[in-house]
PDB file of N, CA and C in Angstrom:
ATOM      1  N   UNK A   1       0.838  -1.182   0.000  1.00  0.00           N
ATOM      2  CA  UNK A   1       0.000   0.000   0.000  1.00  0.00           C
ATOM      3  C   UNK A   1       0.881   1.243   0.000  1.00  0.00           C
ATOM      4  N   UNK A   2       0.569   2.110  -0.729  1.00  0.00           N
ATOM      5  CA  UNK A   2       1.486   3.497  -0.861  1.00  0.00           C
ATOM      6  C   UNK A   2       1.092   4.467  -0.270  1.00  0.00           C
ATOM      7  N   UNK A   3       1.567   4.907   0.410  1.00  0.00           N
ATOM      8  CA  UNK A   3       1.294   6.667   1.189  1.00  0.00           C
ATOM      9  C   UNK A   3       0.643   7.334  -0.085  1.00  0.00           C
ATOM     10  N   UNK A   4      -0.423   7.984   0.468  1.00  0.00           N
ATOM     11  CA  UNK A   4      -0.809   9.448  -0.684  1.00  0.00           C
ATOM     12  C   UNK A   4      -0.356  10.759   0.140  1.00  0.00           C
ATOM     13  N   UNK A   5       0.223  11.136  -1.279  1.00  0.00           N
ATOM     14  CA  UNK A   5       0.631  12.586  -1.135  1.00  0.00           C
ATOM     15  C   UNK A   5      -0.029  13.495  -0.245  1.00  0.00           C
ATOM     16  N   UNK A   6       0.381  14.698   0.575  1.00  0.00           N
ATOM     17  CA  UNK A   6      -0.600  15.348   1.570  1.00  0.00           C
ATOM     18  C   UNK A   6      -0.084  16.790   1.102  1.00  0.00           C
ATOM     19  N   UNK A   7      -0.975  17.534   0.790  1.00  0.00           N
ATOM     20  CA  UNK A   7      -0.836  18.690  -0.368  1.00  0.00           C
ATOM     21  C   UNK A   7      -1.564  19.962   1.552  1.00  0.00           C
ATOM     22  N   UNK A   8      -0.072  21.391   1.410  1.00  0.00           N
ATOM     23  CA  UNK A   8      -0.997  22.077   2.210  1.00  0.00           C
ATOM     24  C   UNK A   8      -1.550  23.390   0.843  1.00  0.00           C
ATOM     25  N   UNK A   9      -3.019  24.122   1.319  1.00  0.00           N
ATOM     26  CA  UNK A   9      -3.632  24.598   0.691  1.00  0.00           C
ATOM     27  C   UNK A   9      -3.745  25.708   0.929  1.00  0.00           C
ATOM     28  N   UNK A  10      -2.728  27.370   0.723  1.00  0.00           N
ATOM     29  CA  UNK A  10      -3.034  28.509   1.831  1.00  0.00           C
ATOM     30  C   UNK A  10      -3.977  29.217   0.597  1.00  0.00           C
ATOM     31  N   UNK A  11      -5.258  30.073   1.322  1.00  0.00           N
ATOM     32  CA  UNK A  11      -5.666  30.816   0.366  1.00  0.00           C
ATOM     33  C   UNK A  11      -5.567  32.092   0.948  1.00  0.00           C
ATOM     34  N   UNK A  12      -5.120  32.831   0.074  1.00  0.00           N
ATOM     35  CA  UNK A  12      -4.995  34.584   0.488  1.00  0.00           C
ATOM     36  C   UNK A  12      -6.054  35.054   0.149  1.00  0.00           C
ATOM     37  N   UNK A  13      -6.960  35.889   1.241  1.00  0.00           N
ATOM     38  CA  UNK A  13      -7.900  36.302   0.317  1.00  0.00           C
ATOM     39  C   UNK A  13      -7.907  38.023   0.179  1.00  0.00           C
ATOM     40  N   UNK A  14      -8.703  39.035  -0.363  1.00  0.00           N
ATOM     41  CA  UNK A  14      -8.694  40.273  -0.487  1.00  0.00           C
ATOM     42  C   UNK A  14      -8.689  41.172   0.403  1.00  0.00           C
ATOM     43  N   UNK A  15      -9.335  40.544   1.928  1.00  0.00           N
ATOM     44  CA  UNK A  15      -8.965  40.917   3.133  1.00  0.00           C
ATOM     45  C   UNK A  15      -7.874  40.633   3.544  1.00  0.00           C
ATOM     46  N   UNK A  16      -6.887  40.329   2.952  1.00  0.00           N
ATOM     47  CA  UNK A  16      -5.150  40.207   3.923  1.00  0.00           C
ATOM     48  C   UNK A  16      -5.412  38.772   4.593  1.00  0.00           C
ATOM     49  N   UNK A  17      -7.234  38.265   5.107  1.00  0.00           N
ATOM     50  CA  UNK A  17      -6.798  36.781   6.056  1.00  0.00           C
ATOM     51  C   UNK A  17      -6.343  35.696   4.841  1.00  0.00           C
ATOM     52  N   UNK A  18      -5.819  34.830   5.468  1.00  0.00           N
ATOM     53  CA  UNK A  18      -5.351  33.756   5.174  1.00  0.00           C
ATOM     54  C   UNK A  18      -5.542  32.356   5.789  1.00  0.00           C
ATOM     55  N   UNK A  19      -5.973  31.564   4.614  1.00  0.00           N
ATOM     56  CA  UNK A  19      -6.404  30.065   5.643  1.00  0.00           C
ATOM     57  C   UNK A  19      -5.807  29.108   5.124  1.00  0.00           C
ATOM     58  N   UNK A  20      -5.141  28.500   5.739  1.00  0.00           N
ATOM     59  CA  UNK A  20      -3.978  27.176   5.636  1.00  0.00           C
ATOM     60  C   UNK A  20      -4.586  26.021   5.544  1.00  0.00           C
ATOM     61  N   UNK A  21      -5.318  24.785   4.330  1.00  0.00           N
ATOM     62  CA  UNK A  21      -6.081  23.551   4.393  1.00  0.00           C
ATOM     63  C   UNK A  21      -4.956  22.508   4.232  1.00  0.00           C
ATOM     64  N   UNK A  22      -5.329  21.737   4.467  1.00  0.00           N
ATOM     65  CA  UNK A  22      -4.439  20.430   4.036  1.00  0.00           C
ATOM     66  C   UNK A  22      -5.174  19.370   3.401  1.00  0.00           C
ATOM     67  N   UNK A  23      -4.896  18.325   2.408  1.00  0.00           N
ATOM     68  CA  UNK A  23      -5.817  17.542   1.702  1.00  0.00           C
ATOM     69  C   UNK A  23      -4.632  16.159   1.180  1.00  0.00           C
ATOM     70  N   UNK A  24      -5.733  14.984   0.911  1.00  0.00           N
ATOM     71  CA  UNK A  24      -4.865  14.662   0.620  1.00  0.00           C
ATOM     72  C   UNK A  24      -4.579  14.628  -1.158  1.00  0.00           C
ATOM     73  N   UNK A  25      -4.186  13.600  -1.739  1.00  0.00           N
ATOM     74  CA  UNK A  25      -3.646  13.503  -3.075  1.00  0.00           C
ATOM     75  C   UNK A  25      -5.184  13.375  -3.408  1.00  0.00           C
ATOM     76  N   UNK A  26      -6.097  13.807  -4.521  1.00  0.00           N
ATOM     77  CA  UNK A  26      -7.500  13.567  -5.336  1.00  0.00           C
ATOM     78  C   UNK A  26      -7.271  12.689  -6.434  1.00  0.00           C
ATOM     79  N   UNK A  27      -7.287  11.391  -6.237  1.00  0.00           N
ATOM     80  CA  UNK A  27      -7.549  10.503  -7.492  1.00  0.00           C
ATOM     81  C   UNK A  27      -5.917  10.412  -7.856  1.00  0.00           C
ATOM     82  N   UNK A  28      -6.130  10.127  -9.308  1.00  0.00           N
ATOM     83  CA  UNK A  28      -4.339   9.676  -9.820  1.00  0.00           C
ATOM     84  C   UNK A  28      -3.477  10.828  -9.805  1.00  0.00           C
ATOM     85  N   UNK A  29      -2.475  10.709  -9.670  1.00  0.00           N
ATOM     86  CA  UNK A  29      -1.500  11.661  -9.494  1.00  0.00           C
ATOM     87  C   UNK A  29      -1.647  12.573 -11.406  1.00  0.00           C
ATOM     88  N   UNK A  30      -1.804  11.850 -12.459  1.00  0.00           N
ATOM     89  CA  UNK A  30      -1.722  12.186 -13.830  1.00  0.00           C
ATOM     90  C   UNK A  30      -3.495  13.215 -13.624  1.00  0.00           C
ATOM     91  N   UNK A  31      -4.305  13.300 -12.979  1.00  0.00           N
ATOM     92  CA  UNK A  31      -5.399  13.758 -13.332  1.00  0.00           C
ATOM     93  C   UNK A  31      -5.499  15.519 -12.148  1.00  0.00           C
ATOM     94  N   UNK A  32      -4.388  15.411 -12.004  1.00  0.00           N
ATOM     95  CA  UNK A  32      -4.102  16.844 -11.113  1.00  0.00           C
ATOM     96  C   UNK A  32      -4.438  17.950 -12.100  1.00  0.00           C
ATOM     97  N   UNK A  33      -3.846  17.915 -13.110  1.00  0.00           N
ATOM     98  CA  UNK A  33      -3.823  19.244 -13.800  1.00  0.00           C
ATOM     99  C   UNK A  33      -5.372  19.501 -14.688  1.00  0.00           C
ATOM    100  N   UNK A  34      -6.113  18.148 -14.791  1.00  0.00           N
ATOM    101  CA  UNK A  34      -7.866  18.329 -14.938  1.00  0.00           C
ATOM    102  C   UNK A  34      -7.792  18.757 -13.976  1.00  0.00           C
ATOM    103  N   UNK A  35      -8.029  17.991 -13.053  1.00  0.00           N
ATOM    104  CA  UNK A  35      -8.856  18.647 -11.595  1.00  0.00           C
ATOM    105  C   UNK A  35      -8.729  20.488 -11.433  1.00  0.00           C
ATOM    106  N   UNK A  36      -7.417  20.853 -11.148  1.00  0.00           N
ATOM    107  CA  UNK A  36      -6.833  22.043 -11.325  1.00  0.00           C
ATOM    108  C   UNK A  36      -7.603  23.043 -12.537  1.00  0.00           C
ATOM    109  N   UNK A  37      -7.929  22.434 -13.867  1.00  0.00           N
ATOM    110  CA  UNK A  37      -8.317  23.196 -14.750  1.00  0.00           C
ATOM    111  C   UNK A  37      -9.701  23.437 -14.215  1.00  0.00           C
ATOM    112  N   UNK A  38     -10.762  22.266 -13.640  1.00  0.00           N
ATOM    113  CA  UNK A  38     -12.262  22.511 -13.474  1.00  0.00           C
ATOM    114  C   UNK A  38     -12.115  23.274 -12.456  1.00  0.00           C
ATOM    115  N   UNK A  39     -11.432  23.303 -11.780  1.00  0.00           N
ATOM    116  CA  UNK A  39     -11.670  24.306 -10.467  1.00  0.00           C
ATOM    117  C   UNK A  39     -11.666  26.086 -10.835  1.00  0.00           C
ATOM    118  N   UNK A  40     -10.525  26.199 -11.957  1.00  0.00           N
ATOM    119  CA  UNK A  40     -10.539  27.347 -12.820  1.00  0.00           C
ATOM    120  C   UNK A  40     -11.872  27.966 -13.125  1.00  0.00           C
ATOM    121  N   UNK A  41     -12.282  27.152 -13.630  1.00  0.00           N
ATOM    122  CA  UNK A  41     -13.735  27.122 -14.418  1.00  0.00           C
ATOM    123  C   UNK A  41     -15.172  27.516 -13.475  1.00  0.00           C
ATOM    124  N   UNK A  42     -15.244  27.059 -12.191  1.00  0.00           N
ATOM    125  CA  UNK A  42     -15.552  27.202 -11.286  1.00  0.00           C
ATOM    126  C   UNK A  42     -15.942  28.664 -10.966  1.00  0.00           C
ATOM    127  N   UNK A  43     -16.882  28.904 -10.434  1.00  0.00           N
ATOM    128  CA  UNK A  43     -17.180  30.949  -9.829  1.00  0.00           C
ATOM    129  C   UNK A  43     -17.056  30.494  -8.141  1.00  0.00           C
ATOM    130  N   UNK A  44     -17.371  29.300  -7.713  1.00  0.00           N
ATOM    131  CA  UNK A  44     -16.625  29.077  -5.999  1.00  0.00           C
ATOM    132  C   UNK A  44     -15.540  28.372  -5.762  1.00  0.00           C
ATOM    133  N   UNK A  45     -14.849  28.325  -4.365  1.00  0.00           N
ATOM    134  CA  UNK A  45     -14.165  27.020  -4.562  1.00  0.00           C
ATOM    135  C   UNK A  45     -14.504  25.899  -3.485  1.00  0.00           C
ATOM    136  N   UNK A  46     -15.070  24.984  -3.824  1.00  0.00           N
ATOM    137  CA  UNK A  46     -15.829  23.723  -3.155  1.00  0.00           C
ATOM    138  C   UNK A  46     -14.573  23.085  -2.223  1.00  0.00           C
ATOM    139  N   UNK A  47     -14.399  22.958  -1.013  1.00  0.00           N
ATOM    140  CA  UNK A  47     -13.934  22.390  -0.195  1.00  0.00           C
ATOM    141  C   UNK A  47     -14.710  21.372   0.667  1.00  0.00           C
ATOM    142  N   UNK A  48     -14.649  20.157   0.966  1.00  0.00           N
ATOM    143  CA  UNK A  48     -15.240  18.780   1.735  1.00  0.00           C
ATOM    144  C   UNK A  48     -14.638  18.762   2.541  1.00  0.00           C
ATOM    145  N   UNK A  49     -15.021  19.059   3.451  1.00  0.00           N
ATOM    146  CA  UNK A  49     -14.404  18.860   4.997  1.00  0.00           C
ATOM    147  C   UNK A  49     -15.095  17.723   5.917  1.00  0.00           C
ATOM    148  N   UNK A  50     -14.538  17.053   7.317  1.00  0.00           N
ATOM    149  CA  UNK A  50     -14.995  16.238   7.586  1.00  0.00           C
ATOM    150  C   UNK A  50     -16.758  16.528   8.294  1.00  0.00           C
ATOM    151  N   UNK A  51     -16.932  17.601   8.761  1.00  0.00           N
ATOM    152  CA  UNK A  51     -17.675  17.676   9.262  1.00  0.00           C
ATOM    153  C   UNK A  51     -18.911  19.285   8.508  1.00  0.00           C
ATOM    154  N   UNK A  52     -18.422  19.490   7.310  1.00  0.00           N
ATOM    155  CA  UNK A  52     -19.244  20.346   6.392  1.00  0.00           C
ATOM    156  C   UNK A  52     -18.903  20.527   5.221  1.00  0.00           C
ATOM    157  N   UNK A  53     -19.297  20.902   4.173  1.00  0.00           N
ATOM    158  CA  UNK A  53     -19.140  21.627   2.816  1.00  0.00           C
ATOM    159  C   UNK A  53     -18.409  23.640   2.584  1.00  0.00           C
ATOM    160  N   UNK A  54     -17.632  23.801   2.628  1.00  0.00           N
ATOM    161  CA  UNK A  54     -17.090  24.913   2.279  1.00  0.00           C
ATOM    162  C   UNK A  54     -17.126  25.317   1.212  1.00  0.00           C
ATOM    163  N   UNK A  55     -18.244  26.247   0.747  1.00  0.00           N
ATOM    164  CA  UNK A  55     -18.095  27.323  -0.127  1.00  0.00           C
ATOM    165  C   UNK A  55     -17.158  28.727  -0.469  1.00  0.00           C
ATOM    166  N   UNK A  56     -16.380  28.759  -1.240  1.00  0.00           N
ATOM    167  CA  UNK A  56     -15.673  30.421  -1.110  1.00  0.00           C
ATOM    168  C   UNK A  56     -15.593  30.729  -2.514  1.00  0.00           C
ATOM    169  N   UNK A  57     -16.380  31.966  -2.602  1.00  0.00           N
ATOM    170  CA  UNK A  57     -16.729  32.912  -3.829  1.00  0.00           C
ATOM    171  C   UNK A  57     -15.091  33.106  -4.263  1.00  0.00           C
ATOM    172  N   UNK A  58     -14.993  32.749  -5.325  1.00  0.00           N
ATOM    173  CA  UNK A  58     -13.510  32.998  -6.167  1.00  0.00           C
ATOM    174  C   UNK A  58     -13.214  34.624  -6.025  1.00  0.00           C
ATOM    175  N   UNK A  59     -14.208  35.044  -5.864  1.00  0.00           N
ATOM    176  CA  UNK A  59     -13.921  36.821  -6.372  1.00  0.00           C
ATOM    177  C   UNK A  59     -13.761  37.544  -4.925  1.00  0.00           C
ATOM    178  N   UNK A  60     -13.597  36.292  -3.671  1.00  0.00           N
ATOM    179  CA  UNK A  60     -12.921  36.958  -2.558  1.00  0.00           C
ATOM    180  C   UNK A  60     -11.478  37.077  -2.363  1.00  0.00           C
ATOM    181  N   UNK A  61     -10.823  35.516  -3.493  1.00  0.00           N
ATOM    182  CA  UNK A  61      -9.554  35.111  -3.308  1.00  0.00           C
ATOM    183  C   UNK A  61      -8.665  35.968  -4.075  1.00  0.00           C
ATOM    184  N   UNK A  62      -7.784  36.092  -3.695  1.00  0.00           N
ATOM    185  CA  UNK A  62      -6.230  37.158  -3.935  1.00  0.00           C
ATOM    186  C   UNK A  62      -5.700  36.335  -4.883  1.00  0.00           C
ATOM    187  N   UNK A  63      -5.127  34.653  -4.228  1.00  0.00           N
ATOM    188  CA  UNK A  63      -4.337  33.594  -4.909  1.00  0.00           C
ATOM    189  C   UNK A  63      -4.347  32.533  -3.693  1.00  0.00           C
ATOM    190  N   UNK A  64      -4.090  31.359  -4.291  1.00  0.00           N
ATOM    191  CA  UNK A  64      -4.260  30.182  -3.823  1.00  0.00           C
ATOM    192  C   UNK A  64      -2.778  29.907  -4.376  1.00  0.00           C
ATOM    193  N   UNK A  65      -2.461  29.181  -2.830  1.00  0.00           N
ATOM    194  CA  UNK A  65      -0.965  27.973  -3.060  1.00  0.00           C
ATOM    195  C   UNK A  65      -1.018  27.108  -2.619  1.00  0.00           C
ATOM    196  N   UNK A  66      -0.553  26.166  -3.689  1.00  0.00           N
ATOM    197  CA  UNK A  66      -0.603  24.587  -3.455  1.00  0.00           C
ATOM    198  C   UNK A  66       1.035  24.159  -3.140  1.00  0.00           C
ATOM    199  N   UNK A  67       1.233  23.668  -2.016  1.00  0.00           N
ATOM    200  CA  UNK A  67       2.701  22.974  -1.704  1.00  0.00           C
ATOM    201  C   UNK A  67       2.737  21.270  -0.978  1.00  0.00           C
ATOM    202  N   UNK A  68       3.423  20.343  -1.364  1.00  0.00           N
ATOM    203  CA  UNK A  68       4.513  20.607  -2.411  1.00  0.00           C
ATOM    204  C   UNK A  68       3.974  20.698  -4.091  1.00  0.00           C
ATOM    205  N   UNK A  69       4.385  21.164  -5.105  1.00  0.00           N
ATOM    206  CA  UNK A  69       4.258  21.607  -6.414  1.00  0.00           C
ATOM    207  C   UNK A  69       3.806  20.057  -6.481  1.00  0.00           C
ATOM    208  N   UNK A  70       2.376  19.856  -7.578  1.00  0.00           N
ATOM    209  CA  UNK A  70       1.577  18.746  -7.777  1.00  0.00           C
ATOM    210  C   UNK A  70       2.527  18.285  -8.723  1.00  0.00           C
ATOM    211  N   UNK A  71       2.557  16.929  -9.374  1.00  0.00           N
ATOM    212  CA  UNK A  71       3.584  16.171 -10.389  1.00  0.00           C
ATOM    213  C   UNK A  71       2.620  16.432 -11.645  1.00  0.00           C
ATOM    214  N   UNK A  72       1.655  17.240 -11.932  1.00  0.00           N
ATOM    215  CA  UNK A  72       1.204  17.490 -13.324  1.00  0.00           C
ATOM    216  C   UNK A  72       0.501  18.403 -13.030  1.00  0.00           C
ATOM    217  N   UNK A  73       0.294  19.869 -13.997  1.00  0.00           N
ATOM    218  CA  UNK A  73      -0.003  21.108 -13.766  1.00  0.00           C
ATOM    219  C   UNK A  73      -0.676  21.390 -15.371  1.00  0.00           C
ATOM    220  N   UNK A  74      -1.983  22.251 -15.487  1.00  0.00           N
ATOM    221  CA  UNK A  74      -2.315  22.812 -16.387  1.00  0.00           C
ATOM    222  C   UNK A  74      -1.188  23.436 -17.727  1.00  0.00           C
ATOM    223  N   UNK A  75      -1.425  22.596 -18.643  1.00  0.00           N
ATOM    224  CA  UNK A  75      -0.259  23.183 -19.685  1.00  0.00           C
ATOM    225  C   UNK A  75      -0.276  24.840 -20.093  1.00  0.00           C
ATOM    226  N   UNK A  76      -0.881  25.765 -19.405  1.00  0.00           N
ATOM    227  CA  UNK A  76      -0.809  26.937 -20.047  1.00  0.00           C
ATOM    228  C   UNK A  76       0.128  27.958 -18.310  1.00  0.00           C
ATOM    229  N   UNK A  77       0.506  27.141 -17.578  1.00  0.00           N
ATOM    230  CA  UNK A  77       1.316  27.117 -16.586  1.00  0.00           C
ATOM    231  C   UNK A  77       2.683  27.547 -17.151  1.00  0.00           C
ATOM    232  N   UNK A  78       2.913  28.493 -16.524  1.00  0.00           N
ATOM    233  CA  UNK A  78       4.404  28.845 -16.628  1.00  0.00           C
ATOM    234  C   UNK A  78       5.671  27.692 -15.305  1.00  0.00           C
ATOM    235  N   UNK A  79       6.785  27.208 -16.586  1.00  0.00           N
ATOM    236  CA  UNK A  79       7.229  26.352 -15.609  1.00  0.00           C
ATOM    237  C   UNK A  79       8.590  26.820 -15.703  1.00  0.00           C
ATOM    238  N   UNK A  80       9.288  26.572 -13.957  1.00  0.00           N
ATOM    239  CA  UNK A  80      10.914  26.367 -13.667  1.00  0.00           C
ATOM    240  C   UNK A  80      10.604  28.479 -13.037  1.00  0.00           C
ATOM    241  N   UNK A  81       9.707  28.627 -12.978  1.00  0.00           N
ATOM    242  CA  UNK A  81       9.267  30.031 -12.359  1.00  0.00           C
ATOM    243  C   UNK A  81      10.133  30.166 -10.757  1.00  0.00           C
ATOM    244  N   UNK A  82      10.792  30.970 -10.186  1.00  0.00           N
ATOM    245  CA  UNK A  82      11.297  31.014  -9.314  1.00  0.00           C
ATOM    246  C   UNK A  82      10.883  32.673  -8.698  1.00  0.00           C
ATOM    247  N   UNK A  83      10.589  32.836  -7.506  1.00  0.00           N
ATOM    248  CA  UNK A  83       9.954  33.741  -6.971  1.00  0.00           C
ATOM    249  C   UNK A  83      11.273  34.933  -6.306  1.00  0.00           C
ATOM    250  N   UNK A  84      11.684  35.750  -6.594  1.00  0.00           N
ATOM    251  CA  UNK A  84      13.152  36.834  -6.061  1.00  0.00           C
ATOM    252  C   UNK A  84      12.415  37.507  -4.884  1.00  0.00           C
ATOM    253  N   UNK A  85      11.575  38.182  -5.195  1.00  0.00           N
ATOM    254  CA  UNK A  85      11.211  39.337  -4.419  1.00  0.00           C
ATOM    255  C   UNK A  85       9.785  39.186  -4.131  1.00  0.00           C
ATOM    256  N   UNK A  86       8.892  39.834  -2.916  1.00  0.00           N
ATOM    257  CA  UNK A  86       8.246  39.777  -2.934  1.00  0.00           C
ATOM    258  C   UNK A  86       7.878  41.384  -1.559  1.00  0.00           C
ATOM    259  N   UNK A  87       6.899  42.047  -1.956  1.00  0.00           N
ATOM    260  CA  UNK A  87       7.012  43.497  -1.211  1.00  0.00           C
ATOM    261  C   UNK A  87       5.396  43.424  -1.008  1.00  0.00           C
ATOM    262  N   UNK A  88       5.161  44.173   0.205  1.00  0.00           N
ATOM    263  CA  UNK A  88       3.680  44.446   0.204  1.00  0.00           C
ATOM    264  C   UNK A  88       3.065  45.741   0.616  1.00  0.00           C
TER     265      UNK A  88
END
């Protein structure tokens, strides 16, 4: 039996808060960058939690980070991107 991957999930939203999820790997490791695209597509973002359903209106979120980097990513993804600076 193989360990699944455990992905953490921070979302920044337009208010400055920030919420840290954790999840684990969704289905095959090759079907990340679908999954990733429907969520695009999406006007909320659907979170399953153990004990409710989480709704969050896309047009609250700033940006969403996924760590560690998934093993397949939407091909219109910029790749080998490295972050220098960052100011607020």
């Amino acid at each position: 039996m193989s360990d699944q991957q455990v992905y953490t999930m921070r979302i920044h939203y337009l208010n400055s808060t920030v919420q840290t999820f954790v999840f684990p790997q969704q289905g095959e490791a090759s079907s990340v960058s679908q999954r990733i695209d429907t969520m695009r597509k999406r006007e909320d973002l659907l979170l399953h939690m153990e004990d409710r359903l989480m709704l969050i209106p896309k047009q609250s979120i700033l940006r969403i980070e996924i760590t560690p980097c998934p093993p397949a990513w939407p091909s219109d993804a910029l790749h080998g991107v490295r972050l220098i600076k960052e100011t607020k």
